[in-house]
N, C-alpha and C. Protein backbone atom coordinates (compact mmCIF):
# COMPACT_ATOMS: atom_id res chain seq x y z
N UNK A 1 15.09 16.50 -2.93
CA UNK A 1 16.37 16.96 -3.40
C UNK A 1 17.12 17.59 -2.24
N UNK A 2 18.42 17.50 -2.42
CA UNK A 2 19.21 18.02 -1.18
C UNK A 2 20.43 18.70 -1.65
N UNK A 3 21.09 19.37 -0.70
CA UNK A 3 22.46 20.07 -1.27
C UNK A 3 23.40 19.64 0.15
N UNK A 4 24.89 19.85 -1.05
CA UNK A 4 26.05 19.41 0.04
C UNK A 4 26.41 20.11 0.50
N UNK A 5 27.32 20.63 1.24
CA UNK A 5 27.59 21.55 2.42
C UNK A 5 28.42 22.46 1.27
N UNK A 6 28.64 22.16 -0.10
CA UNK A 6 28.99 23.35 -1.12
C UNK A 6 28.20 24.28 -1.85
N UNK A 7 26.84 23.89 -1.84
CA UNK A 7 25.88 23.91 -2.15
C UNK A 7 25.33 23.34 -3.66
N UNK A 8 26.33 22.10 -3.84
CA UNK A 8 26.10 21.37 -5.17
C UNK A 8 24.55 20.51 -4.68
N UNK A 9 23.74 20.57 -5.95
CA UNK A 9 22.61 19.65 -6.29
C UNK A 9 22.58 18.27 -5.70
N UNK A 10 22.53 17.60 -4.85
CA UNK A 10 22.75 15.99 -5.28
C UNK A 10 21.38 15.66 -5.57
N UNK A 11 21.69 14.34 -6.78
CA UNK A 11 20.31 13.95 -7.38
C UNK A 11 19.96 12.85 -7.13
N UNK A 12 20.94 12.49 -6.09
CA UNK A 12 19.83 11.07 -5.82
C UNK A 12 18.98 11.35 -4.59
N UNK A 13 17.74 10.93 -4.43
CA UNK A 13 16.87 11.28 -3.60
C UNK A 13 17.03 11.15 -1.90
N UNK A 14 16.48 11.55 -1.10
CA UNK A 14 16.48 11.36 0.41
C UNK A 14 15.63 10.27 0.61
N UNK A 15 16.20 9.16 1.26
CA UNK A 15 15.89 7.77 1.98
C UNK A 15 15.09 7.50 2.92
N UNK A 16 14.64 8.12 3.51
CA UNK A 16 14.44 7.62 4.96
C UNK A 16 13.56 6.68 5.19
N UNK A 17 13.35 6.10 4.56
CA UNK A 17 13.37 4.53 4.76
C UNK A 17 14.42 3.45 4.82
N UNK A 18 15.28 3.88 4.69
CA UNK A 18 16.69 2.61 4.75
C UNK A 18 17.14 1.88 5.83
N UNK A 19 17.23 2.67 7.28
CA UNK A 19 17.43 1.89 7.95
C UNK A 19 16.41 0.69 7.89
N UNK A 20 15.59 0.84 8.24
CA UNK A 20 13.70 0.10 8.43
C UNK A 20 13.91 -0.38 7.36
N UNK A 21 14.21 -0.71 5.90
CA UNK A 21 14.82 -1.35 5.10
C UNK A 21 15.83 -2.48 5.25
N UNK A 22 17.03 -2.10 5.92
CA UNK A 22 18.22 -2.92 6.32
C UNK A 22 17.78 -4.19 7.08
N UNK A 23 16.82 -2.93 7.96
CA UNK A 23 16.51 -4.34 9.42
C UNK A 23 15.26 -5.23 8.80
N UNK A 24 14.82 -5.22 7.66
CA UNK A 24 13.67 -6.11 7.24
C UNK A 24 14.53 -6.89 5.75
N UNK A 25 15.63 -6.70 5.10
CA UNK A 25 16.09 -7.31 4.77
C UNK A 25 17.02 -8.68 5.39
N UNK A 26 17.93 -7.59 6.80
CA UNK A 26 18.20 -8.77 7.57
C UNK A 26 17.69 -10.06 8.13
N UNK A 27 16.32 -9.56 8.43
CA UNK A 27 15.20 -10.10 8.67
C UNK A 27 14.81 -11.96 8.12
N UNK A 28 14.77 -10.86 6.43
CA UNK A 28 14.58 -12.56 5.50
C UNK A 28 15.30 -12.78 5.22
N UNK A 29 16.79 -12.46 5.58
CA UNK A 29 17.96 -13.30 5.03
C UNK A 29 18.72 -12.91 3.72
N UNK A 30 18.39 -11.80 3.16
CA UNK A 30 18.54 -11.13 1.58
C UNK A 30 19.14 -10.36 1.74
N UNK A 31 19.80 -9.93 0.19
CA UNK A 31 20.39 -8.14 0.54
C UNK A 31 21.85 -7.80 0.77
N UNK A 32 22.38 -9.20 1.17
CA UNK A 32 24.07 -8.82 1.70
C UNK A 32 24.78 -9.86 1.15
N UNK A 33 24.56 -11.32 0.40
CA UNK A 33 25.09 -11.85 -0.62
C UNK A 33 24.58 -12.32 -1.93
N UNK A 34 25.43 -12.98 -2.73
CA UNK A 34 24.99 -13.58 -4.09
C UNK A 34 23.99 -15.14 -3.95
N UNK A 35 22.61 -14.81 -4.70
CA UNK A 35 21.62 -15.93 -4.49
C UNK A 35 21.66 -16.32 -6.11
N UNK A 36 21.55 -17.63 -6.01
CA UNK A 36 21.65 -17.92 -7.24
C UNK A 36 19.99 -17.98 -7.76
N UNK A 37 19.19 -18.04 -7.00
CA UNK A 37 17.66 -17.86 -7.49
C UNK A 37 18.01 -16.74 -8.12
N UNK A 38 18.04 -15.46 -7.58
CA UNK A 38 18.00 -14.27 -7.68
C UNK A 38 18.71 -14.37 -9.33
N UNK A 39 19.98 -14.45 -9.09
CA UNK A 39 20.53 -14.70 -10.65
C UNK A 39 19.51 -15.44 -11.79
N UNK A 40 19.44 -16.54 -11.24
CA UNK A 40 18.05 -16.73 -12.57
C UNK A 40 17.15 -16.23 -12.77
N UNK A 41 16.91 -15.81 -11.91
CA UNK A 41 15.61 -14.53 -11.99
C UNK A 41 15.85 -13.22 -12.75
N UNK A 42 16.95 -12.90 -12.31
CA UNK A 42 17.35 -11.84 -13.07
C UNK A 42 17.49 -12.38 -14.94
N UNK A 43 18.18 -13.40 -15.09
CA UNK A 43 18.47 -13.75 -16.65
C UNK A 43 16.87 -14.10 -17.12
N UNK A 44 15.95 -14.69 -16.40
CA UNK A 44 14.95 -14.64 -17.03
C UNK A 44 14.08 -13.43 -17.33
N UNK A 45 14.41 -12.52 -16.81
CA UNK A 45 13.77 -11.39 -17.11
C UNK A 45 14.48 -10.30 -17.52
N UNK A 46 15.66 -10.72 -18.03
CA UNK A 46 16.79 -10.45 -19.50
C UNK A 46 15.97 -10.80 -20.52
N UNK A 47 15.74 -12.37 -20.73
CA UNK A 47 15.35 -12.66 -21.66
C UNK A 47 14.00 -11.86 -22.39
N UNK A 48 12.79 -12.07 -21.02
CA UNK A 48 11.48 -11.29 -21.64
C UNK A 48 11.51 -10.19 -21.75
N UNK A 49 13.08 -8.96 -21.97
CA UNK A 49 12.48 -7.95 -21.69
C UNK A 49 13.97 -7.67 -23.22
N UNK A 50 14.59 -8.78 -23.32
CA UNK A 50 15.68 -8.76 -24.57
C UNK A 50 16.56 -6.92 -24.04
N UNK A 51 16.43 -7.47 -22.80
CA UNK A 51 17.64 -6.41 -22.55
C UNK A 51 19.59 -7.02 -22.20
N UNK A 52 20.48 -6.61 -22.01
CA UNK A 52 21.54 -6.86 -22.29
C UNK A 52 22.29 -6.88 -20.47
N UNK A 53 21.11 -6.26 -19.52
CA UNK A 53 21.84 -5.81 -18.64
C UNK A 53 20.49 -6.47 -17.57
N UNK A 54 20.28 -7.13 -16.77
CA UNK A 54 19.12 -7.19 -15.48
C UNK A 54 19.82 -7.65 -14.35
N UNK A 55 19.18 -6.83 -13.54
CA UNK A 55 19.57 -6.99 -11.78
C UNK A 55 18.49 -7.17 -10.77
N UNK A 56 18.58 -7.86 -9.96
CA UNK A 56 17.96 -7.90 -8.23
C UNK A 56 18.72 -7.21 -8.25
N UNK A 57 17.84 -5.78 -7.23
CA UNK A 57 19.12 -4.92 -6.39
C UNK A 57 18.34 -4.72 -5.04
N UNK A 58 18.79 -4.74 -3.66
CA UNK A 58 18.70 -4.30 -2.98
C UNK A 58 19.91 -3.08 -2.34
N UNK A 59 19.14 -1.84 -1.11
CA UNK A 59 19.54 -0.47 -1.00
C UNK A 59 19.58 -0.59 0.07
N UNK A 60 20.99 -0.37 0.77
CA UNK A 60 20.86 0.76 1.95
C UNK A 60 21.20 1.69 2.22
N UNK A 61 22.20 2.47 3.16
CA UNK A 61 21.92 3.60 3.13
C UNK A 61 23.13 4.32 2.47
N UNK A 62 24.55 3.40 2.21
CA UNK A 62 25.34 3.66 1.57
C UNK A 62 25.70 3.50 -0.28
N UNK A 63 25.10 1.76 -0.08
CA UNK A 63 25.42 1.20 -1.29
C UNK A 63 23.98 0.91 -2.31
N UNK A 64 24.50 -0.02 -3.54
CA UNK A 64 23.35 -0.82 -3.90
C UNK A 64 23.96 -2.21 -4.33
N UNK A 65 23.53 -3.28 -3.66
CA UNK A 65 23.90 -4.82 -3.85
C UNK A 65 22.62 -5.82 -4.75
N UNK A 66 23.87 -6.13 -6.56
CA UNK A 66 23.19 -6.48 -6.74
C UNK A 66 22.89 -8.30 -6.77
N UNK A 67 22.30 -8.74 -5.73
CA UNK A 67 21.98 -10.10 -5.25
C UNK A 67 21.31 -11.16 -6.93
N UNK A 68 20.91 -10.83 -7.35
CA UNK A 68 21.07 -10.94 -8.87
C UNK A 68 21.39 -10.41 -9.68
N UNK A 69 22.10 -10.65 -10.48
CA UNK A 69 22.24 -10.35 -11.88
C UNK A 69 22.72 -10.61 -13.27
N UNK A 70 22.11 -10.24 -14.11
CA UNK A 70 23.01 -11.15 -15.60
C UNK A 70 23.60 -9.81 -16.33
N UNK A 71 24.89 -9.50 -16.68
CA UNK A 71 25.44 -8.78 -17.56
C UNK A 71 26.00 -9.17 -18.56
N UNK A 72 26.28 -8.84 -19.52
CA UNK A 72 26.72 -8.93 -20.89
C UNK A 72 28.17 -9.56 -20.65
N UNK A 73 29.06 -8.90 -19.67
CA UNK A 73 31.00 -8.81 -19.27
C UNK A 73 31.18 -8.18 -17.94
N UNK A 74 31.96 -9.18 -17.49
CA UNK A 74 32.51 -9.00 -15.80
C UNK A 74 32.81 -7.88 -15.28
N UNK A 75 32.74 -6.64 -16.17
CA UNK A 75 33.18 -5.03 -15.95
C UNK A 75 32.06 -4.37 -15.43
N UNK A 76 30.50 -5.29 -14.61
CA UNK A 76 30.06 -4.55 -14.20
C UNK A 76 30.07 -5.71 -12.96
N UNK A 77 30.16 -5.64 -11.72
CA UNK A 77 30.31 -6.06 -10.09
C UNK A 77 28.78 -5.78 -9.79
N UNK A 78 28.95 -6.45 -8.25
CA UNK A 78 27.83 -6.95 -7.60
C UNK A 78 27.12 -5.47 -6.81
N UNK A 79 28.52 -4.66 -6.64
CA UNK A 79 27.97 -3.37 -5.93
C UNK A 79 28.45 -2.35 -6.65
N UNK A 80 27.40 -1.32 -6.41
CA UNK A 80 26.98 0.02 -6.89
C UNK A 80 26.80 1.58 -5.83
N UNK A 81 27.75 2.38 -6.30
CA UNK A 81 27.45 3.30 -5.27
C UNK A 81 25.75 4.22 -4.89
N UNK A 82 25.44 4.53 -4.05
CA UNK A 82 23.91 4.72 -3.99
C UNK A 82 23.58 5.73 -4.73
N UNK A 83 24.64 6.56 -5.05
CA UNK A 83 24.07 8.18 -6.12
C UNK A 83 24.76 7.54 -7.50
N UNK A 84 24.92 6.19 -7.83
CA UNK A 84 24.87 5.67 -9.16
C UNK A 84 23.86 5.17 -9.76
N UNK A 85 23.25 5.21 -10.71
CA UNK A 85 22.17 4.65 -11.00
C UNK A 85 20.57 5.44 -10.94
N UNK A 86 19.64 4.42 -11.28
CA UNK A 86 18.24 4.82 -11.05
C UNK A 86 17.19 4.11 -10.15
N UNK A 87 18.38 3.20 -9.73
CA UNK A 87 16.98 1.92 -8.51
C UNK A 87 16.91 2.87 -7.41
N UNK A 88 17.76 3.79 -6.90
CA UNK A 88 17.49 4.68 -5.30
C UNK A 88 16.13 5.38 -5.80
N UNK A 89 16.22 6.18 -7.07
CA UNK A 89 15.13 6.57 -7.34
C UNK A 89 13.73 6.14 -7.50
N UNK A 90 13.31 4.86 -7.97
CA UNK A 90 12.63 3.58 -8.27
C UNK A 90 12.24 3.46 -6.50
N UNK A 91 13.09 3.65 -5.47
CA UNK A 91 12.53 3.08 -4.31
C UNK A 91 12.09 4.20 -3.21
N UNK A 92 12.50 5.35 -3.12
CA UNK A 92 12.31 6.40 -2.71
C UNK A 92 10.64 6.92 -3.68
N UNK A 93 10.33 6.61 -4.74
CA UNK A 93 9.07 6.99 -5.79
C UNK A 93 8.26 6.24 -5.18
N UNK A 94 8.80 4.95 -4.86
CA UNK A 94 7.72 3.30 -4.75
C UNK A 94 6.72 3.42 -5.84
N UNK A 95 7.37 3.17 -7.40
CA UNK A 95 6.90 3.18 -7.98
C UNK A 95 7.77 2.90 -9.40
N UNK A 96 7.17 2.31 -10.33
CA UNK A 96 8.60 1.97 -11.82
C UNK A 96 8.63 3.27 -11.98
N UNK A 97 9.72 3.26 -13.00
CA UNK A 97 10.24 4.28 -13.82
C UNK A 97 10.81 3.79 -15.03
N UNK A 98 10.36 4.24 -16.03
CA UNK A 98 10.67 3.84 -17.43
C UNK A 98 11.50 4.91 -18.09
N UNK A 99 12.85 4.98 -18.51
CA UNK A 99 14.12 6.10 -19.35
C UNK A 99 13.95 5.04 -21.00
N UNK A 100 13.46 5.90 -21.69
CA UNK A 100 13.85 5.29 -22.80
C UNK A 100 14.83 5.60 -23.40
N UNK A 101 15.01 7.17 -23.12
CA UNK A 101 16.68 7.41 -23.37
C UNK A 101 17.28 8.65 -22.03
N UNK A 102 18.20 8.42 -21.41
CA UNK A 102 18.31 8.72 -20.17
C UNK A 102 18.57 10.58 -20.43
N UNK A 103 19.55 10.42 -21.59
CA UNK A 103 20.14 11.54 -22.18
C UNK A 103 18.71 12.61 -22.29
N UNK A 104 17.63 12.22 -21.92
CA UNK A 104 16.64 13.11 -22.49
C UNK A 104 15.96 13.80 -21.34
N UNK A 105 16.52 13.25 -20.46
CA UNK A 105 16.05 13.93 -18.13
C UNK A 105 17.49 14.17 -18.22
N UNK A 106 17.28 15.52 -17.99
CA UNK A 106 17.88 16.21 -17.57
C UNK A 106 18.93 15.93 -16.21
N UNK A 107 17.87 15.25 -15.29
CA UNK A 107 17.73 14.95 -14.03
C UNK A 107 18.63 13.66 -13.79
N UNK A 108 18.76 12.77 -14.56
CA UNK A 108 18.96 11.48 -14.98
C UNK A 108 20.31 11.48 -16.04
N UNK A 109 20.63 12.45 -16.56
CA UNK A 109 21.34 12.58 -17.88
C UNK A 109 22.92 11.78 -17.55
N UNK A 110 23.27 13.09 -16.32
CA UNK A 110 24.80 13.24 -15.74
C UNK A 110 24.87 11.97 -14.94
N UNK A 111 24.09 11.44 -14.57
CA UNK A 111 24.13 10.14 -13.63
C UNK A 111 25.29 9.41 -14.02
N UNK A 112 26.20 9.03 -13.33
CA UNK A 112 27.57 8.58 -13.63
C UNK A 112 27.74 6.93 -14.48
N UNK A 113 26.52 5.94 -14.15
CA UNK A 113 26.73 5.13 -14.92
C UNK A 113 26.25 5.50 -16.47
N UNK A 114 26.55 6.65 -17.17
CA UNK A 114 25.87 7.01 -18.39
C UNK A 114 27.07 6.67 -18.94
N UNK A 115 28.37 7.18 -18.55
CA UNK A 115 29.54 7.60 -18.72
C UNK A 115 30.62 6.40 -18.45
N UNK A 116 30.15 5.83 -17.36
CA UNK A 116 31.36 4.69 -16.81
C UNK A 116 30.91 3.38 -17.22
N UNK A 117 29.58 2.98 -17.67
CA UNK A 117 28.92 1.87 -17.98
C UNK A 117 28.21 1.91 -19.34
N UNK A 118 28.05 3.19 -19.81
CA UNK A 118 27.52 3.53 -20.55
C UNK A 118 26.01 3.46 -21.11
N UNK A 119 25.09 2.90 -19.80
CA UNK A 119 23.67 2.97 -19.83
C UNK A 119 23.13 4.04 -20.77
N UNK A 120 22.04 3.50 -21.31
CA UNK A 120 21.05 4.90 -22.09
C UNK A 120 19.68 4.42 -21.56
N UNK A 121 19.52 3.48 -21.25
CA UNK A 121 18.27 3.19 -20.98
C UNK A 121 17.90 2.33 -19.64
N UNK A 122 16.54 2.49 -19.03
CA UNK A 122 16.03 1.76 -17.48
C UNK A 122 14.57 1.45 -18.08
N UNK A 123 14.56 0.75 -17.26
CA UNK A 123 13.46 0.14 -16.85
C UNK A 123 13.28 -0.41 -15.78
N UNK A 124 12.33 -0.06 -14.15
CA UNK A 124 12.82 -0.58 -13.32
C UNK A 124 11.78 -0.83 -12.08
N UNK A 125 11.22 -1.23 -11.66
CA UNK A 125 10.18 -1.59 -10.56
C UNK A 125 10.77 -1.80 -9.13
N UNK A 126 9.78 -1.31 -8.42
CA UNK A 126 10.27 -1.28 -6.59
C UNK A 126 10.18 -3.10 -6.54
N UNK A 127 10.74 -3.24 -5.34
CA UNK A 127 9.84 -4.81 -4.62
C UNK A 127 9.30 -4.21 -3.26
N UNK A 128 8.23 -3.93 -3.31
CA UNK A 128 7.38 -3.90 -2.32
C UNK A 128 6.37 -4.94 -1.52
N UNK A 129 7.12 -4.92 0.30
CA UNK A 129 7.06 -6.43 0.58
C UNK A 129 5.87 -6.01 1.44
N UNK A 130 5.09 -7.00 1.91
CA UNK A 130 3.97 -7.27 2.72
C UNK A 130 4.28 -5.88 4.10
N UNK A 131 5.23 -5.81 4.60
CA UNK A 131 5.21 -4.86 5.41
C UNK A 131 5.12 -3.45 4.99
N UNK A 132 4.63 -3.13 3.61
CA UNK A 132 4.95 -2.13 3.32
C UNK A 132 6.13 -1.56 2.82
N UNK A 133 7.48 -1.78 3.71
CA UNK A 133 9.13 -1.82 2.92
C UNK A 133 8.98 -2.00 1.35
N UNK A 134 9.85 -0.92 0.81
CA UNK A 134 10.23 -1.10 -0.32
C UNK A 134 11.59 -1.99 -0.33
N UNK A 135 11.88 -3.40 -0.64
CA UNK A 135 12.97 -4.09 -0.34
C UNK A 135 14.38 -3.32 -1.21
N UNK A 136 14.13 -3.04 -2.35
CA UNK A 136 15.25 -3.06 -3.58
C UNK A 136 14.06 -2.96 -4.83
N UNK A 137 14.53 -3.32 -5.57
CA UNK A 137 14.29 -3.72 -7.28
C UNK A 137 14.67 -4.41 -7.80
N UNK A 138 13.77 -4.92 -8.75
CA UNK A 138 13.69 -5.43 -10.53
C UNK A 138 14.26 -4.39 -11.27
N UNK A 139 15.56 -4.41 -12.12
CA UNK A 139 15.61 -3.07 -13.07
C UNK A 139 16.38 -4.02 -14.47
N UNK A 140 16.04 -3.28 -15.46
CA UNK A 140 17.13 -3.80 -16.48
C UNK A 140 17.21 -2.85 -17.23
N UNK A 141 18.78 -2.33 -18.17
CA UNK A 141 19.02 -1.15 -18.42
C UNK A 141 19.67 -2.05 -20.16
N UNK A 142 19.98 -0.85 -20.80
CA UNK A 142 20.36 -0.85 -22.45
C UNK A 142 21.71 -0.06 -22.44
N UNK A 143 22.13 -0.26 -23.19
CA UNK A 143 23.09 0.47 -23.58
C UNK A 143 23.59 1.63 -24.85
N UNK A 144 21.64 1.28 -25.37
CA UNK A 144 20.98 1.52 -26.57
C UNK A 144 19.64 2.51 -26.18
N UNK A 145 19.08 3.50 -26.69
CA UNK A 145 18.09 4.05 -26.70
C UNK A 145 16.93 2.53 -26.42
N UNK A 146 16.25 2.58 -26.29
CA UNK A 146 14.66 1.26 -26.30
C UNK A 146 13.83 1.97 -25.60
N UNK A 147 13.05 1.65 -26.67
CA UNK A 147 11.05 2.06 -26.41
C UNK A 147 10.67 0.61 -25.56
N UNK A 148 10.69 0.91 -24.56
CA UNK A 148 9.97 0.18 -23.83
C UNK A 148 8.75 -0.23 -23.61
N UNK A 149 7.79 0.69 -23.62
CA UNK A 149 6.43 0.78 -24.06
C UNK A 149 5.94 0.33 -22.65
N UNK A 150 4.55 0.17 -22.92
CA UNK A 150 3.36 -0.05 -21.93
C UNK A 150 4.17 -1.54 -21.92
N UNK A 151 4.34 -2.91 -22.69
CA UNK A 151 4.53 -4.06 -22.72
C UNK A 151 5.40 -4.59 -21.44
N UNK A 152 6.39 -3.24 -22.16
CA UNK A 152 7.90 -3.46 -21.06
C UNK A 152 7.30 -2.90 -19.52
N UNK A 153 6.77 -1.77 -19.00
CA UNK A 153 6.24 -1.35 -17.99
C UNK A 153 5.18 -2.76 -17.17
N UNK A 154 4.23 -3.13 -18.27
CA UNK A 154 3.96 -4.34 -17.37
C UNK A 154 5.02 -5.32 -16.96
N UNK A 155 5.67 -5.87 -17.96
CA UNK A 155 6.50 -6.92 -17.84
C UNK A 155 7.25 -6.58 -16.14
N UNK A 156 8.22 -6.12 -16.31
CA UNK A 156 8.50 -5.75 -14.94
C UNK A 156 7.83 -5.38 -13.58
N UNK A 157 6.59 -4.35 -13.97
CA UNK A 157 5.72 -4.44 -12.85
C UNK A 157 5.28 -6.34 -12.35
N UNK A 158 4.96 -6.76 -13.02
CA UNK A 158 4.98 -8.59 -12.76
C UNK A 158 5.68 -9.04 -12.53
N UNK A 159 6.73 -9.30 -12.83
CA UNK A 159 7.88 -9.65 -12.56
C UNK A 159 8.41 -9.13 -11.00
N UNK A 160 8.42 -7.56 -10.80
CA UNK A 160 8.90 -7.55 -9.19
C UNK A 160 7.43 -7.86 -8.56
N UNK A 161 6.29 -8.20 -9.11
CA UNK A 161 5.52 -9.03 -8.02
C UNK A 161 5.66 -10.34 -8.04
N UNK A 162 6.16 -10.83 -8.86
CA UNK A 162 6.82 -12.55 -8.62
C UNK A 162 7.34 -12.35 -7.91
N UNK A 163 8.46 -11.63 -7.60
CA UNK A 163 9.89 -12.02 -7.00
C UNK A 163 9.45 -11.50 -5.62
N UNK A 164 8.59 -10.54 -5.58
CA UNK A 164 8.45 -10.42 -3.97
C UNK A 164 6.86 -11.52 -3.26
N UNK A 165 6.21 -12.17 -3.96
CA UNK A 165 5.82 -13.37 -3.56
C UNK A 165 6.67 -14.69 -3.30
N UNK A 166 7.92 -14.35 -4.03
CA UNK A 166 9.07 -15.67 -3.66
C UNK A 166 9.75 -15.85 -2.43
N UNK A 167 9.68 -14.48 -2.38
CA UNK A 167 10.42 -13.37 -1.21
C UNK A 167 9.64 -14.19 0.30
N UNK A 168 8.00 -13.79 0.06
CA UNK A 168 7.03 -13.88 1.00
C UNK A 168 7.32 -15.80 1.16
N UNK A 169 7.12 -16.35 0.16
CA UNK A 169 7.07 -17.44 0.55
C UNK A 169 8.10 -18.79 1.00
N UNK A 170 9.73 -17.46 0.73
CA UNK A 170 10.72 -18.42 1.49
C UNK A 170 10.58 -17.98 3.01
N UNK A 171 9.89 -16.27 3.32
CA UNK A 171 9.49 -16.48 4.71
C UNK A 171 8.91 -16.72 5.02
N UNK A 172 7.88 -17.68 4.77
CA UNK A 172 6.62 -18.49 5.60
C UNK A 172 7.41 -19.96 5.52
N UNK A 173 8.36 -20.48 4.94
CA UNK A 173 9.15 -21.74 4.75
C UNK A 173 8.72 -22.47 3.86
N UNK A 174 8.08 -22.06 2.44
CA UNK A 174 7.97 -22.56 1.46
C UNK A 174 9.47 -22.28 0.90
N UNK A 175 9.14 -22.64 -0.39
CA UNK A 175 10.38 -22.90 -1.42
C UNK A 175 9.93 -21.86 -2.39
């Protein structure tokens, strides 16, 4: 946790992994436009998880770009500011995080897409790549309270290990 030179709270976490992030996204080629894998990837794991909202997101040190995603209506874009949301958190943890209702963390409550997007709910897994780097995330959010459960916690934990074996194997020059 950190404070601004007013001495307000900020709640999104300290990075310091991002640069070393940037330069290993640049790396495989990810991270800075729209992939249409990524997009199907994301809607398929809309589907298994019957959420309304899923993203590929990758982080750096300003933004969050999401390189997949399926939304409900065009009122949500490809980028996200970095103290919006819950994937900074998800990658700074290196570890999921499950909100079944956001309103209920304190920590999580005021988070601005509660209000401007109207999220109530996450679900969301790191992609953690062979070098160790946490790349981005798997996340998909509600707009509805949802019990996610142990089901939903696997589902996604699998899922961002698909996607970062896809990851691994367009850089060895598979498909």
């Amino acid at each position: 946790m950190r404070y601004d030179p007013i001495g307000h709270l900020l709640l999104t976490p300290v990075d310091t992994e991002a640069p070393a992030r940037v330069r290993r996204l640049r790396g495989l080629g990810i991270g800075d436009h729209v992939d249409p894998e990524f997009d199907l990837f994301a809607g398929r794991l809309a589907e298994l998880t019957g959420a309304p909202y899923s993203m590929v997101n990758f982080i750096d040190e300003n933004r969050q770009f999401f390189a997949g995603l399926l939304a409900p209506d065009s009122s949500m874009g490809r980028y996200m500011a970095r103290d919006h949301g819950y994937c900074p958190h998800v990658v700074v943890r290196r570890k999921a995080l499950v909100l079944e209702d956001v309103r209920d963390y304190p920590r999580f409550a005021g988070n601005p897409v509660v209000d401007e997007i109207g999220i109530r709910s996450y679900l969301g897994a790191p992609l953690v790549d062979r070098t160790g780097i946490v790349l981005g995330t798997v996340c998909v959010v509600d707009v509805e309270p949802r019990r996610w459960g142990r089901e939903g916690l696997d589902t996604i934990k699998t899922m961002a290990a698909e996607l970062v074996a896809r990851i691994h194997r367009r850089e060895d020059g598979g498909i």
